[in-house]
N, C-alpha and C. Protein backbone atom coordinates (compact mmCIF):
# COMPACT_ATOMS: atom_id res chain seq x y z
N UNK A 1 -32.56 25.80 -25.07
CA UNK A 1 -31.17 25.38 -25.02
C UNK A 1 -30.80 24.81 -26.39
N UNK A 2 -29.68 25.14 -26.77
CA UNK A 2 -29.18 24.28 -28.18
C UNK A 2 -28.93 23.37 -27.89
N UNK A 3 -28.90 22.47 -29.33
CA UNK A 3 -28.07 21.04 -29.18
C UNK A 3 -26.72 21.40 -28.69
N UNK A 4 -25.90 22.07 -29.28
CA UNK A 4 -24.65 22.14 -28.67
C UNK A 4 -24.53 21.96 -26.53
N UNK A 5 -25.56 23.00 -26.67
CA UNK A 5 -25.71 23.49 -24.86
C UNK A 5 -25.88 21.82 -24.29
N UNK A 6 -27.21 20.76 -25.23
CA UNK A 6 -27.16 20.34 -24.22
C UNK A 6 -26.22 19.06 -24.47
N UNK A 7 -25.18 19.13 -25.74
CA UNK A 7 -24.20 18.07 -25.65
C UNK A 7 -22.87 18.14 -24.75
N UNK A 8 -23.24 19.87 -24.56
CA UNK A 8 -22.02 19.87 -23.58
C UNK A 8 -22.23 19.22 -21.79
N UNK A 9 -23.77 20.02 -21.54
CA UNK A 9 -24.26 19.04 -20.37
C UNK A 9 -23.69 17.87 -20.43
N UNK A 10 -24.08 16.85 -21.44
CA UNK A 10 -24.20 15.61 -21.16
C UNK A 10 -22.96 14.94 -21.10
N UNK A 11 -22.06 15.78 -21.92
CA UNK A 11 -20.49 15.90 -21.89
C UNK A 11 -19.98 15.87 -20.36
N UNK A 12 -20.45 16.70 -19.61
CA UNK A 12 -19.83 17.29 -18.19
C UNK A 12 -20.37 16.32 -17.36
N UNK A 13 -21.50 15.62 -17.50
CA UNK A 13 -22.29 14.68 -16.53
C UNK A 13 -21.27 13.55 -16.72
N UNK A 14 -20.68 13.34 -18.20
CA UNK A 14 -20.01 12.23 -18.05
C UNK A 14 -19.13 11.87 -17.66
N UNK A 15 -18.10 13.01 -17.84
CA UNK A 15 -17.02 12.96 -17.27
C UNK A 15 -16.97 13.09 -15.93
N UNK A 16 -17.78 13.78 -15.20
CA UNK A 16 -17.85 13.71 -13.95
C UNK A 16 -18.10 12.20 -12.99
N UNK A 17 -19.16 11.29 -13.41
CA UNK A 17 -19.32 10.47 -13.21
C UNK A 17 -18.17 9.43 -13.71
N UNK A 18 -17.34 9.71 -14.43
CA UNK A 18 -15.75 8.83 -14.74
C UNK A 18 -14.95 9.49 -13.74
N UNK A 19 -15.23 10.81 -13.65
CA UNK A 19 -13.84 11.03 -12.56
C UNK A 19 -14.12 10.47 -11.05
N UNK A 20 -15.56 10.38 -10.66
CA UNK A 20 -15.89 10.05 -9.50
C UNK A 20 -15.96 8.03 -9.89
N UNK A 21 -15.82 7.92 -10.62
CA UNK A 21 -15.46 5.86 -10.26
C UNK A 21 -13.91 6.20 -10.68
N UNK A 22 -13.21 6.91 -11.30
CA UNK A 22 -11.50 6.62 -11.36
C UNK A 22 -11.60 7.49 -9.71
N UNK A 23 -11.65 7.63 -9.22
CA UNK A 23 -11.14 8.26 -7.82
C UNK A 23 -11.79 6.62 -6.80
N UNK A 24 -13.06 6.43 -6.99
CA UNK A 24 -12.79 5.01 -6.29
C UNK A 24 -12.57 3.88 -6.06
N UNK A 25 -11.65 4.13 -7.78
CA UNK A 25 -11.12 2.57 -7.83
C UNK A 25 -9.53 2.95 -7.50
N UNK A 26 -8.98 4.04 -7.66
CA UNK A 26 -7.63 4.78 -7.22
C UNK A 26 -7.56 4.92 -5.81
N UNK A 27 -8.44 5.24 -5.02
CA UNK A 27 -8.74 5.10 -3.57
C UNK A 27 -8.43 3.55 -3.02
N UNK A 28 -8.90 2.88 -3.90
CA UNK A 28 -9.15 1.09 -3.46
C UNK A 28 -7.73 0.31 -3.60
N UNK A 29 -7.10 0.67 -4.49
CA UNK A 29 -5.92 0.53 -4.99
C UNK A 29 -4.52 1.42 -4.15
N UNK A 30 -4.88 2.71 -4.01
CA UNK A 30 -4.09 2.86 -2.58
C UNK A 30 -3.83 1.91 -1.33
N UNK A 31 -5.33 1.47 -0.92
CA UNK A 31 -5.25 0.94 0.18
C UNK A 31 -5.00 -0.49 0.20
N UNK A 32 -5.13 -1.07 -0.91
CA UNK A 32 -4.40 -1.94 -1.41
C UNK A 32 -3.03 -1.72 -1.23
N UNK A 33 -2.08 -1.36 -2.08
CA UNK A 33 -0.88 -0.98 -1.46
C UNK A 33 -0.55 -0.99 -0.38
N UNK A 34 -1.42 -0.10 0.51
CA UNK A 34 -1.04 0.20 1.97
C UNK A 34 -0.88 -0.89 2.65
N UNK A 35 -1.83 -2.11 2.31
CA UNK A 35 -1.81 -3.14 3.16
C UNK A 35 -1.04 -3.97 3.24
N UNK A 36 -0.38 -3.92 1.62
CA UNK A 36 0.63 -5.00 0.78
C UNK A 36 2.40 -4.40 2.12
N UNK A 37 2.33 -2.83 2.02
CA UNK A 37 3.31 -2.41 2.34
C UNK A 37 3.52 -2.99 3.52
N UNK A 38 2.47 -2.74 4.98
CA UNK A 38 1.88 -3.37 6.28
C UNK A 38 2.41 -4.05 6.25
N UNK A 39 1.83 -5.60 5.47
CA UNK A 39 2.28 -6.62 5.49
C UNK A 39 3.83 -7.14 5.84
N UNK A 40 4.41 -6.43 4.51
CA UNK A 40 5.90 -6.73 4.30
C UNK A 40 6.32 -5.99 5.23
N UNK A 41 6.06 -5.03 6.19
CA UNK A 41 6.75 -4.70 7.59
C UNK A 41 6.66 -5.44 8.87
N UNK A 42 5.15 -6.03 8.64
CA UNK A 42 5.21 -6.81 9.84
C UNK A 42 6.18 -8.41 9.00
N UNK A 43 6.03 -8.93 8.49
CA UNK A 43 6.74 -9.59 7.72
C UNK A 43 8.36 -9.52 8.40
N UNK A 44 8.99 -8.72 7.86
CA UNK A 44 10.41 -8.19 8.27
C UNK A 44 10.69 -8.19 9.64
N UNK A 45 9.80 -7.35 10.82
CA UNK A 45 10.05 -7.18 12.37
C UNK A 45 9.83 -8.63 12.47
N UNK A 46 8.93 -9.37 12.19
CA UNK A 46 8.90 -10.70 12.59
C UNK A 46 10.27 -11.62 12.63
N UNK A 47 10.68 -11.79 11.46
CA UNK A 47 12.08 -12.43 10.93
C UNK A 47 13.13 -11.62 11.67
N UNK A 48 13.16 -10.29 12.24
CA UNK A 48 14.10 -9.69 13.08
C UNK A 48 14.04 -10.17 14.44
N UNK A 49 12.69 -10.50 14.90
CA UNK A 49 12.33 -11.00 15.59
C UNK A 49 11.96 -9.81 16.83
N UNK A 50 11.31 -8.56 16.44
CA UNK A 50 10.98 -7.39 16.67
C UNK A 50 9.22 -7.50 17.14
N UNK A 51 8.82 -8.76 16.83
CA UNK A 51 7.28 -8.65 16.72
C UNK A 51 6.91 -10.42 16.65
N UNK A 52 6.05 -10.95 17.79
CA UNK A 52 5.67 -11.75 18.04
C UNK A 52 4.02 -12.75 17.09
N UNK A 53 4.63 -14.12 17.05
CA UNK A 53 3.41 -14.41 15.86
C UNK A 53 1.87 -14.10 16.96
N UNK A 54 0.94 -13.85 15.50
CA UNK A 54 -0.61 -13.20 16.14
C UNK A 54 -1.22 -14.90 17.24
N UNK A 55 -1.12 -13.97 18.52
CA UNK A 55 -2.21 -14.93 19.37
C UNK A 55 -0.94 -16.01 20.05
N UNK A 56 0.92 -15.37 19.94
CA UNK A 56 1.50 -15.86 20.94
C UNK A 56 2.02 -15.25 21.73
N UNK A 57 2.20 -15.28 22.90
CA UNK A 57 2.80 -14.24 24.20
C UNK A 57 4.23 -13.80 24.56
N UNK A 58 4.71 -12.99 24.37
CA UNK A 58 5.98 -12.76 24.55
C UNK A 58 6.43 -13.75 25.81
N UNK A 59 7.69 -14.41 26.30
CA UNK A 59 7.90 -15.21 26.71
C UNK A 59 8.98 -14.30 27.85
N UNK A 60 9.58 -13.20 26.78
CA UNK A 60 10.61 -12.16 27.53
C UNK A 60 12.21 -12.79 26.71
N UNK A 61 13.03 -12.53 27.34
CA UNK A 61 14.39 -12.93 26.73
C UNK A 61 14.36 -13.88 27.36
N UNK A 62 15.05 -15.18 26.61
CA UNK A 62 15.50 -16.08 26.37
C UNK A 62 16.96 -15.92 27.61
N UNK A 63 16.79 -17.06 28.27
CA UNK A 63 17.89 -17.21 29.51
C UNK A 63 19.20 -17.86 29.55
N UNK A 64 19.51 -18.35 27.74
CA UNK A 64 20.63 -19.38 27.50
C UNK A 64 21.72 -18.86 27.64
């Protein structure tokens, strides 16, 4: 194998191994987002009053 042949190997190993940690730090960071987004929905139904706080029981409508 030439030097060239095997700088290109070592070339392709590398980049491969960068594209596979930028895909799971881009993966991590999606779901990040996702959760941020979650959040600010349950957030919102709450204050609409669409969605009850965690671990209290709906009571039903209010009889005033």
């Amino acid at each position: 194998m030439s030097k060239y042949a095997q700088y290109a190997q070592k070339l392709d190993t590398a980049f491969k191994a960068a594209r596979e940690k930028y895909m799971e730090v881009y993966d991590a960071v999606k779901a990040a987002e996702k959760r941020v987004e979650d959040a600010k929905n349950e957030k919102d139904e709450y204050f609409r009053g669409d969605a009850h706080p965690p671990g209290r029981m709906c009571d039903g409508p209010s009889q005033s």
